[in-house]
PDB file of N, CA and C in Angstrom:
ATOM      1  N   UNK A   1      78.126 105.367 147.764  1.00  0.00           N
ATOM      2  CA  UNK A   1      79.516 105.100 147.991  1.00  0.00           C
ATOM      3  C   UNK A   1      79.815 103.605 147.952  1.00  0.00           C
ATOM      4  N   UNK A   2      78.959 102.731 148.153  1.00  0.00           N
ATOM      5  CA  UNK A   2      79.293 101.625 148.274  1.00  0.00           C
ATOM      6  C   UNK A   2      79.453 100.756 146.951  1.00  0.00           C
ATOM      7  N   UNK A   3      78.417 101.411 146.212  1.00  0.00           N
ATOM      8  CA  UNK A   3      78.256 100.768 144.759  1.00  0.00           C
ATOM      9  C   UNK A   3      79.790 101.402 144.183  1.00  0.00           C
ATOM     10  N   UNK A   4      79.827 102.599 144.334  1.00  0.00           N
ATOM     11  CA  UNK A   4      81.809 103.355 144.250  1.00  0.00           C
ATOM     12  C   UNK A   4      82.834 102.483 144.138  1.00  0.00           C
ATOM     13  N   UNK A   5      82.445 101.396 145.409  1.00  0.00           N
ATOM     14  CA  UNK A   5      83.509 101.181 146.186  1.00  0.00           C
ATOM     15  C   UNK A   5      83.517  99.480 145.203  1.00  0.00           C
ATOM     16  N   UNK A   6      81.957  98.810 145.150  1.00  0.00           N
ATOM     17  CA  UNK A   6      81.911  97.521 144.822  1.00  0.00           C
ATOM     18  C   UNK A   6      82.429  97.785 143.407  1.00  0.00           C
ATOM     19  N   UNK A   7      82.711  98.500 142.235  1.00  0.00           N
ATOM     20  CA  UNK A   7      83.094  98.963 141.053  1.00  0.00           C
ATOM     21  C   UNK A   7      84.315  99.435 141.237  1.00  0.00           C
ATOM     22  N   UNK A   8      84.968  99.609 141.818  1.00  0.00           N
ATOM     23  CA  UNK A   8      86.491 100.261 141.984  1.00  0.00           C
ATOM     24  C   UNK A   8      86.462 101.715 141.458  1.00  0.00           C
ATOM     25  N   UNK A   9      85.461 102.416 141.708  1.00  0.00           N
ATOM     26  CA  UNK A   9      85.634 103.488 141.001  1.00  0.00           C
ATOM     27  C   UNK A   9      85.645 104.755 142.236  1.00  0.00           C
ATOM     28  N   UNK A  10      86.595 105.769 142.349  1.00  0.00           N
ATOM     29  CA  UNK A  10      87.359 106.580 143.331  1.00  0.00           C
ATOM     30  C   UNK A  10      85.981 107.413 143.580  1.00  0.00           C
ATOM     31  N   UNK A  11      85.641 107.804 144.787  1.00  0.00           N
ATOM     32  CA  UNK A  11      84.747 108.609 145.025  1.00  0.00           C
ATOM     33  C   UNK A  11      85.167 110.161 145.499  1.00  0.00           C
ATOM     34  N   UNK A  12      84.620 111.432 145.020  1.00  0.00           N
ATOM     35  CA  UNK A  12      84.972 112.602 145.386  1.00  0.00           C
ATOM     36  C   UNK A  12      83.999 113.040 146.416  1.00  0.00           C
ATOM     37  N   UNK A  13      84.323 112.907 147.469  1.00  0.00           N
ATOM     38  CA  UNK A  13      82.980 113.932 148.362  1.00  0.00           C
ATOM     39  C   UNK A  13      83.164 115.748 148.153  1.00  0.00           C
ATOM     40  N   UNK A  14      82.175 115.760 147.293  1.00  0.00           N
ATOM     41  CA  UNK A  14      82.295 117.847 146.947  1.00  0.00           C
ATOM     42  C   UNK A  14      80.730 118.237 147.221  1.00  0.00           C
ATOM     43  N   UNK A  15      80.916 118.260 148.933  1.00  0.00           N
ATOM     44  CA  UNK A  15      79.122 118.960 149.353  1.00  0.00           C
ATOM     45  C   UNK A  15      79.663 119.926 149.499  1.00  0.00           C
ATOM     46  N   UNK A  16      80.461 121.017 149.229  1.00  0.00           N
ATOM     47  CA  UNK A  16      80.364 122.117 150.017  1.00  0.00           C
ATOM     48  C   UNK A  16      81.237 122.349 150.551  1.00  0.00           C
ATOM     49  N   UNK A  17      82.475 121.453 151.077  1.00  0.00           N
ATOM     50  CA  UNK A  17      82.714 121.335 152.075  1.00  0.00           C
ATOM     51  C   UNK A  17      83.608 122.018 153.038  1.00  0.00           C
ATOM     52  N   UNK A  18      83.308 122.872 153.979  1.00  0.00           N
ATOM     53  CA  UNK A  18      84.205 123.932 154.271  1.00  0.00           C
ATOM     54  C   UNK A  18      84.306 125.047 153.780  1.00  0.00           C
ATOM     55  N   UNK A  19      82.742 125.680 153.304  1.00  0.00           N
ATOM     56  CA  UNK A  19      82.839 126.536 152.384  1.00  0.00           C
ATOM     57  C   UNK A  19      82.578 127.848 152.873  1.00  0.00           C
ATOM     58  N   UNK A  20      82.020 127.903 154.391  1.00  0.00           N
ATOM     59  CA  UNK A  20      82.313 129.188 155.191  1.00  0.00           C
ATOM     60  C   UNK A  20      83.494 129.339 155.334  1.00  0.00           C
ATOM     61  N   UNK A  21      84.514 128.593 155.626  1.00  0.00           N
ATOM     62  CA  UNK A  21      85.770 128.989 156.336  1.00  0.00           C
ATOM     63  C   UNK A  21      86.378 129.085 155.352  1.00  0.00           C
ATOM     64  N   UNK A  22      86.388 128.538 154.291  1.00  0.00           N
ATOM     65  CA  UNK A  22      87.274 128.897 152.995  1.00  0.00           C
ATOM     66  C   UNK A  22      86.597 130.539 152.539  1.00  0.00           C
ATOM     67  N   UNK A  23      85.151 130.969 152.381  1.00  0.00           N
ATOM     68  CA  UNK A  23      84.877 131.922 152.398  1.00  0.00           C
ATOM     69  C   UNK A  23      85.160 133.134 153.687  1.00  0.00           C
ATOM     70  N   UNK A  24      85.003 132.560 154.716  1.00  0.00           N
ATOM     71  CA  UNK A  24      84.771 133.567 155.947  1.00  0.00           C
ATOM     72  C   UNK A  24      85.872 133.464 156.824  1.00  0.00           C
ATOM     73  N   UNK A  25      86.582 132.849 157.023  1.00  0.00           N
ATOM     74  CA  UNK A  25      87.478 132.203 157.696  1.00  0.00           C
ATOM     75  C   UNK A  25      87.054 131.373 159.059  1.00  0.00           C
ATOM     76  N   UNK A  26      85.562 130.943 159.133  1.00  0.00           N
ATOM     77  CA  UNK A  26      85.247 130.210 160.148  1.00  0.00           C
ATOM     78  C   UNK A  26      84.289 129.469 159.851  1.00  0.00           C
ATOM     79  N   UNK A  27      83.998 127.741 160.000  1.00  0.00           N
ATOM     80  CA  UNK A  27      83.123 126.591 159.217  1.00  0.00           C
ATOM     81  C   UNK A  27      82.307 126.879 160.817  1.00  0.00           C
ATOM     82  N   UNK A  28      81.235 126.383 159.867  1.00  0.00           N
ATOM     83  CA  UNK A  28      79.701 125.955 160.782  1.00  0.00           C
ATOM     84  C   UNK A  28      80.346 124.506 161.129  1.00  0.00           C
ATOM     85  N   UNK A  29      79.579 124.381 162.554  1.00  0.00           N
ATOM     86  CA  UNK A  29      79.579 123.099 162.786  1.00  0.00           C
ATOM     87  C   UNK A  29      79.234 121.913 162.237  1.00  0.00           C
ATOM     88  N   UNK A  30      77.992 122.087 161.069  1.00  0.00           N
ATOM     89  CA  UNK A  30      77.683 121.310 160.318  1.00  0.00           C
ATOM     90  C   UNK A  30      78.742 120.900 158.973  1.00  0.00           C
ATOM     91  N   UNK A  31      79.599 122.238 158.582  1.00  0.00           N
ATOM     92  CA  UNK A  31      80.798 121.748 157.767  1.00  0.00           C
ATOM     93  C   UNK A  31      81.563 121.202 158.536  1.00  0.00           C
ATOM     94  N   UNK A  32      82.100 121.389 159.707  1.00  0.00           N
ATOM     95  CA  UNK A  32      83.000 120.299 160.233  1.00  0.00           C
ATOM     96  C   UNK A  32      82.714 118.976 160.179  1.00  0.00           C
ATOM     97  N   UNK A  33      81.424 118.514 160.143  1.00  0.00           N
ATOM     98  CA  UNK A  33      80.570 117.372 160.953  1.00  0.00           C
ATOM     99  C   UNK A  33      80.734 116.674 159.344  1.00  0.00           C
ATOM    100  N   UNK A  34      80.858 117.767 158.385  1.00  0.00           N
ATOM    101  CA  UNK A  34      80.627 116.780 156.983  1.00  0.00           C
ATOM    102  C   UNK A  34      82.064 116.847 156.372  1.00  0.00           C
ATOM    103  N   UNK A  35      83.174 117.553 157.199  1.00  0.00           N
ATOM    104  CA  UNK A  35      84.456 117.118 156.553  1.00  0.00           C
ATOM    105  C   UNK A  35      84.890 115.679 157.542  1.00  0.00           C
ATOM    106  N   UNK A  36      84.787 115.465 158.432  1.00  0.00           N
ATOM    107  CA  UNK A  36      84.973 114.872 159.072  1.00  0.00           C
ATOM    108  C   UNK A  36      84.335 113.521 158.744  1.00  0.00           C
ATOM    109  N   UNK A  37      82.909 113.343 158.245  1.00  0.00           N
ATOM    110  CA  UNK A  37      82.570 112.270 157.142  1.00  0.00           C
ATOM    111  C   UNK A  37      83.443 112.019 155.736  1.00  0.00           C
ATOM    112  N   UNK A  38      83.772 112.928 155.098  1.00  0.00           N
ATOM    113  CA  UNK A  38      84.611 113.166 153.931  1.00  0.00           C
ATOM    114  C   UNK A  38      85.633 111.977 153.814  1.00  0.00           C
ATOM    115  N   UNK A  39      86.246 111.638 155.559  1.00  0.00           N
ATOM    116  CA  UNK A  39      87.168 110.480 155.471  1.00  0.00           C
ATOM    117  C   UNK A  39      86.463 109.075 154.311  1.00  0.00           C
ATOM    118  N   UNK A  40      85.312 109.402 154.449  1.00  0.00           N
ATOM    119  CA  UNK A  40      84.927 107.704 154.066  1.00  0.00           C
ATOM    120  C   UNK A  40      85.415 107.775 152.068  1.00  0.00           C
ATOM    121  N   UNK A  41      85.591 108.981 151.774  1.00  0.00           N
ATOM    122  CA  UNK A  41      85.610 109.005 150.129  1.00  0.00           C
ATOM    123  C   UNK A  41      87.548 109.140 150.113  1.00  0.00           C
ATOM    124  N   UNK A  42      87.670 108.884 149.014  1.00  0.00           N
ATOM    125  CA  UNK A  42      89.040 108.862 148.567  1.00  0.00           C
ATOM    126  C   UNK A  42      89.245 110.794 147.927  1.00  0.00           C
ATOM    127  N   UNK A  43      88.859 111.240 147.769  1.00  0.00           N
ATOM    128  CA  UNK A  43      89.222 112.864 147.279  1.00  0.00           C
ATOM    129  C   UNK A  43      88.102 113.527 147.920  1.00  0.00           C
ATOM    130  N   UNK A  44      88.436 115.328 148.315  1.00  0.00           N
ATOM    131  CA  UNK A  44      87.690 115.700 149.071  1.00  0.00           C
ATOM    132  C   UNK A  44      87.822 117.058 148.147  1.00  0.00           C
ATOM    133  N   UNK A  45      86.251 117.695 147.715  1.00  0.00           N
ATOM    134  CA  UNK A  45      86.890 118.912 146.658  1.00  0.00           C
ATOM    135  C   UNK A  45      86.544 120.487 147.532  1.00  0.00           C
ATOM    136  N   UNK A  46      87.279 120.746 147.888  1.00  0.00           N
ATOM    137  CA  UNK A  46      86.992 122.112 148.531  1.00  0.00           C
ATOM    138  C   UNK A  46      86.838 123.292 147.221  1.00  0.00           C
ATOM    139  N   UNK A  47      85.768 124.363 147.664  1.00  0.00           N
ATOM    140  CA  UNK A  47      86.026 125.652 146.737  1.00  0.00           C
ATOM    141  C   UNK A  47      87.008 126.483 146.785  1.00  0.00           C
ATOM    142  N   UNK A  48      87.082 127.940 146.122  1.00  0.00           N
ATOM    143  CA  UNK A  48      88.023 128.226 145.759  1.00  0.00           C
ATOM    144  C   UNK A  48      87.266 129.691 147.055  1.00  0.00           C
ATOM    145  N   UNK A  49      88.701 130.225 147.720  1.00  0.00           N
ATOM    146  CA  UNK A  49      88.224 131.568 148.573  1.00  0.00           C
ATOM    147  C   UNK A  49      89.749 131.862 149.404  1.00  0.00           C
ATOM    148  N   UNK A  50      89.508 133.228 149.851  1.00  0.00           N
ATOM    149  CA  UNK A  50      90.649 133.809 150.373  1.00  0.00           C
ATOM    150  C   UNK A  50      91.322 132.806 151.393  1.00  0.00           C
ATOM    151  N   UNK A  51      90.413 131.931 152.000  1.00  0.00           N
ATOM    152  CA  UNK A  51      91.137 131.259 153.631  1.00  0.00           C
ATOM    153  C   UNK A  51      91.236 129.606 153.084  1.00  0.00           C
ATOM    154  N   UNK A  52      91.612 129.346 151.627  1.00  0.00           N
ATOM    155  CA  UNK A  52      91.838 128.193 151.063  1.00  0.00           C
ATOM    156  C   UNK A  52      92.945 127.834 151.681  1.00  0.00           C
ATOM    157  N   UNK A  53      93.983 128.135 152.146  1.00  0.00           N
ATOM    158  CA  UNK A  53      95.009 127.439 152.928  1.00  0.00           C
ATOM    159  C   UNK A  53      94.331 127.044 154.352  1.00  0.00           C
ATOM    160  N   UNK A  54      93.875 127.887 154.954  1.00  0.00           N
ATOM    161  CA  UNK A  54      93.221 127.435 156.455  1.00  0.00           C
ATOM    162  C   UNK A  54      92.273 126.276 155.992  1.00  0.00           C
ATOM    163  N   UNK A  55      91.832 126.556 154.994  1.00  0.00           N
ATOM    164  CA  UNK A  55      90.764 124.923 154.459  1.00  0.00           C
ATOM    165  C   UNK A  55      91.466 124.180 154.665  1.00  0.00           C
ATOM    166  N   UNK A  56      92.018 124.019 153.753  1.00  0.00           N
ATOM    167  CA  UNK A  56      92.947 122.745 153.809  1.00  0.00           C
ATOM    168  C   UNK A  56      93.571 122.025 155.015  1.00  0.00           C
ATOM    169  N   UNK A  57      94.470 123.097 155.694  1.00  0.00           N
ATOM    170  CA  UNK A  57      95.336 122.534 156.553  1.00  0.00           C
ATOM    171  C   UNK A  57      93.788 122.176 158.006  1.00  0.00           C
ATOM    172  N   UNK A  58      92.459 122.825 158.092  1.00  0.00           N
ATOM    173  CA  UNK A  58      91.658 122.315 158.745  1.00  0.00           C
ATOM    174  C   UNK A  58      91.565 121.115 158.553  1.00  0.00           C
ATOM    175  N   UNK A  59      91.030 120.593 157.398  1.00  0.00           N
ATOM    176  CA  UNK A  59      90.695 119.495 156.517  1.00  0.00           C
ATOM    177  C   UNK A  59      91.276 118.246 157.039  1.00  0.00           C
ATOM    178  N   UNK A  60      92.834 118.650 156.739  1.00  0.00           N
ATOM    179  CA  UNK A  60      94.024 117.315 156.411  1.00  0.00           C
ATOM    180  C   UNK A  60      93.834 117.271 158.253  1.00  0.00           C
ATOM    181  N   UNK A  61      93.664 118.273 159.171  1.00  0.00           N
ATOM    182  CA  UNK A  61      93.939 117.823 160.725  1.00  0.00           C
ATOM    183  C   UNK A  61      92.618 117.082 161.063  1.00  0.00           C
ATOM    184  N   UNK A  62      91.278 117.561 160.735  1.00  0.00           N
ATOM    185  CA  UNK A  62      90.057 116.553 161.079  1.00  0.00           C
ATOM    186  C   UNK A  62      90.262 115.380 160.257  1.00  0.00           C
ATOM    187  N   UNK A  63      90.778 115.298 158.895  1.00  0.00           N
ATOM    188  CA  UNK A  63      90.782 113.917 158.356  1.00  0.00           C
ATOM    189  C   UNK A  63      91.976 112.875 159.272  1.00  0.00           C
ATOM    190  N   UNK A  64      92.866 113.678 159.387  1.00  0.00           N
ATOM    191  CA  UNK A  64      94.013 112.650 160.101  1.00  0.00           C
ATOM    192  C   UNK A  64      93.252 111.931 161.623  1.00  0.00           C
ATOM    193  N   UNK A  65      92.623 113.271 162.455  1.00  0.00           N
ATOM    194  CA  UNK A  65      91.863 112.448 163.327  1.00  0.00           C
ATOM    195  C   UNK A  65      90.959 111.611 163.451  1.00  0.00           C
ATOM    196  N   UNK A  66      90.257 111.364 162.331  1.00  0.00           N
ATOM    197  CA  UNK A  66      89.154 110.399 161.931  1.00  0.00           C
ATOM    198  C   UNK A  66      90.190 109.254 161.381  1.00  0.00           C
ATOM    199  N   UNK A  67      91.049 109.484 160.657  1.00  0.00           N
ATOM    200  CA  UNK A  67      91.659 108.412 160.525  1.00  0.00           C
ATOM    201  C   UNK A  67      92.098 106.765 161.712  1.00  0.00           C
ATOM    202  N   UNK A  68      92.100 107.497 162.602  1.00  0.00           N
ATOM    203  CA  UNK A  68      92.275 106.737 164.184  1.00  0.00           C
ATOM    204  C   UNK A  68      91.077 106.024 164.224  1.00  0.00           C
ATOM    205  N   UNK A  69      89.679 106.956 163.857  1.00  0.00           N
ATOM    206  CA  UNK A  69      88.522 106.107 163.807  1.00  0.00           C
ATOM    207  C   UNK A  69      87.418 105.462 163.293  1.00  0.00           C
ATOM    208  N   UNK A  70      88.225 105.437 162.392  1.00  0.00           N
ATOM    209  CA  UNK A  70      87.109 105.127 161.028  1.00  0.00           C
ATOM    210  C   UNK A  70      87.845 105.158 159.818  1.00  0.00           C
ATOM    211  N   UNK A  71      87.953 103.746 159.434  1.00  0.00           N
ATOM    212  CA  UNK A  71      88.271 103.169 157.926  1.00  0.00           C
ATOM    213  C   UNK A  71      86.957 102.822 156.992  1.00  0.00           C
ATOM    214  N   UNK A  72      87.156 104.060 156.048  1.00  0.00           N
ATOM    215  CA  UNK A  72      86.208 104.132 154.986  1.00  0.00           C
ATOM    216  C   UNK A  72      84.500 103.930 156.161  1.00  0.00           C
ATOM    217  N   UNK A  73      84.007 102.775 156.101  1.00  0.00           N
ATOM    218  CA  UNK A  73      82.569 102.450 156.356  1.00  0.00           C
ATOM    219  C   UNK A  73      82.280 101.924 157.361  1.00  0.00           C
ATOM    220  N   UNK A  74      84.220 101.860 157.989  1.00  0.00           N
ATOM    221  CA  UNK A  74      84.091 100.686 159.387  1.00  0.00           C
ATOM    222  C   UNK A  74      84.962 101.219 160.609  1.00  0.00           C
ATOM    223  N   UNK A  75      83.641 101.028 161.372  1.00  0.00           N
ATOM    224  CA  UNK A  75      84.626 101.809 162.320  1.00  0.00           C
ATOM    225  C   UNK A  75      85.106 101.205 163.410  1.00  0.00           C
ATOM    226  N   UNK A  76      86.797 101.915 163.862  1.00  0.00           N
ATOM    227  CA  UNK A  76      87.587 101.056 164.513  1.00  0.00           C
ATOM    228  C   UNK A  76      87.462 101.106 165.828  1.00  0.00           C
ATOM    229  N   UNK A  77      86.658 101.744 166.728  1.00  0.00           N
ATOM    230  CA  UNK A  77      86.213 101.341 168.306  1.00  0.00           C
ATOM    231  C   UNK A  77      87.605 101.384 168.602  1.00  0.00           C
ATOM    232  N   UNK A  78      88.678 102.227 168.721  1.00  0.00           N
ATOM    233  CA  UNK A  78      89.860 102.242 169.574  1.00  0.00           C
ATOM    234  C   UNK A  78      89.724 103.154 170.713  1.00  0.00           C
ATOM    235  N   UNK A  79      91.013 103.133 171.494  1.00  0.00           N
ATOM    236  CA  UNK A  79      90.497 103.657 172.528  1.00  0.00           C
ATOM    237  C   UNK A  79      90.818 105.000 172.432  1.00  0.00           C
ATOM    238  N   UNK A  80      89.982 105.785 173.182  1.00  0.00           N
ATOM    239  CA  UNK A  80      89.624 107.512 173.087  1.00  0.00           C
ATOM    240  C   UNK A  80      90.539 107.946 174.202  1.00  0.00           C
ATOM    241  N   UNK A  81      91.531 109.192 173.306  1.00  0.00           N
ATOM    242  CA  UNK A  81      92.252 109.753 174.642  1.00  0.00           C
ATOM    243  C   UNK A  81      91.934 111.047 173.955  1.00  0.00           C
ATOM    244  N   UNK A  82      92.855 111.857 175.112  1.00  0.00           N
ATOM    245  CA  UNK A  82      92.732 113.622 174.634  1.00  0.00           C
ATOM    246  C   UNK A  82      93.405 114.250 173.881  1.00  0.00           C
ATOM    247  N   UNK A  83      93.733 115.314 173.428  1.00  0.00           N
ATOM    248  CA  UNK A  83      94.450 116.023 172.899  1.00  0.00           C
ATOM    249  C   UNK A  83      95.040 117.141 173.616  1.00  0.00           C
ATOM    250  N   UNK A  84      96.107 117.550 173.932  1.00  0.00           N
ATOM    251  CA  UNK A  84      97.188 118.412 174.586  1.00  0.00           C
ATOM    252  C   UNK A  84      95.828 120.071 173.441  1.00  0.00           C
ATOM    253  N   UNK A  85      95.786 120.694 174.473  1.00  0.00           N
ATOM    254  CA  UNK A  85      95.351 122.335 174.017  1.00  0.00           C
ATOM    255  C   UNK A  85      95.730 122.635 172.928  1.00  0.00           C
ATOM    256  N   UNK A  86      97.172 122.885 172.769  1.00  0.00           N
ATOM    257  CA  UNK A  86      97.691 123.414 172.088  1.00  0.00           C
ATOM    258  C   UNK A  86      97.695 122.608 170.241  1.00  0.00           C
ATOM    259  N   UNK A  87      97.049 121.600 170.424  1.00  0.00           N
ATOM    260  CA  UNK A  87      96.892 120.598 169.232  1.00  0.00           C
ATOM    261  C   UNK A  87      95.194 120.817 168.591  1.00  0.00           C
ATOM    262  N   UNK A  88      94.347 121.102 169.613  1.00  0.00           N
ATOM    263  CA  UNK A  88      93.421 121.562 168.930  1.00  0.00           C
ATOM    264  C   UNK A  88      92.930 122.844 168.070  1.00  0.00           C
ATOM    265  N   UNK A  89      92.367 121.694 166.818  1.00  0.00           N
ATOM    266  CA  UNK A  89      92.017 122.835 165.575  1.00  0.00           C
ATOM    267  C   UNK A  89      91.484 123.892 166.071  1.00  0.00           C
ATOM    268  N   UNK A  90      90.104 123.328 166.821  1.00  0.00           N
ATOM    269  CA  UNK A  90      89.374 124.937 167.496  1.00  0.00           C
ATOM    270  C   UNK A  90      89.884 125.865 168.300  1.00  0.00           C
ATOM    271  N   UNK A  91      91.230 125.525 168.712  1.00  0.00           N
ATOM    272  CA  UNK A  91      91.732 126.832 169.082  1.00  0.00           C
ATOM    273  C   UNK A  91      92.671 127.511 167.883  1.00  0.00           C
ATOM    274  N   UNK A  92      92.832 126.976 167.390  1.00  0.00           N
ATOM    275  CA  UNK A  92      93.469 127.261 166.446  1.00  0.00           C
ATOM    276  C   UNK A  92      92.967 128.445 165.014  1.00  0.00           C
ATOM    277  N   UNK A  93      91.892 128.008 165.012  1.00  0.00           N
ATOM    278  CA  UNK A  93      90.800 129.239 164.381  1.00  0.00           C
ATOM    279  C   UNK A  93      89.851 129.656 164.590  1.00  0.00           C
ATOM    280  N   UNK A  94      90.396 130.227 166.473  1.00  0.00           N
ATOM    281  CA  UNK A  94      89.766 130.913 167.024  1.00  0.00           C
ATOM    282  C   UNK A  94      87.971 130.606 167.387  1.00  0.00           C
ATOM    283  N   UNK A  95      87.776 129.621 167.344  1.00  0.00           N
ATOM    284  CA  UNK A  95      86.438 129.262 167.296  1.00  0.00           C
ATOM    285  C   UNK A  95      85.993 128.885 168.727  1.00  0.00           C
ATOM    286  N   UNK A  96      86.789 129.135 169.572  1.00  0.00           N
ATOM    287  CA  UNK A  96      86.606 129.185 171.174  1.00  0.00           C
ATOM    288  C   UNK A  96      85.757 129.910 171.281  1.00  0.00           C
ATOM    289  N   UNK A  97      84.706 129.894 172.387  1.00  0.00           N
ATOM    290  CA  UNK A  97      83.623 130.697 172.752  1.00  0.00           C
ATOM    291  C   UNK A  97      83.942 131.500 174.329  1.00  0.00           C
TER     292      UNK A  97
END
């Protein structure tokens, strides 16, 4: 990514990403953990599956929250507050235990 970045050339992060929940309607923790890295690339390529809207709109809510902490490679040490219940993704697709 960095050589990406020293070349001006746009990077796609496409591991996978979100590809239980776009398939199953529920991501492993390890796809969260790697959409949530995804912030550092400029395009993010999800597959194609029945819960492609829940992808997405997962996606764009973990990317917006990383956005607060982490620009591209650097991260911004701001200060950590909570989120109101009703704002979190994991309740949101049911992934409460």
């Amino acid at each position: 990514m960095w050589l990406c970045e020293a070349a001006r050339v746009p990077v796609v992060w496409a591991t996978e990403v979100l590809s239980d929940l776009v398939a199953d309607g529920r991501p492993s923790r390890s796809e969260t953990t790697d959409a949530a890295m995804a912030q550092r690339a400029e395009c993010v390529m999800l597959n194609k599956g029945p819960f492609v809207v829940e992808g997405v709109c997962f996606l764009a809510d973990v990317l917006r929250r990383m956005d607060r902490h982490q620009d591209k490679k650097t991260a911004r040490f701001g200060a950590l507050q909570s989120w109101p219940v009703s704002e979190l993704a994991l309740r949101r697709y049911d992934m409460v235990a």
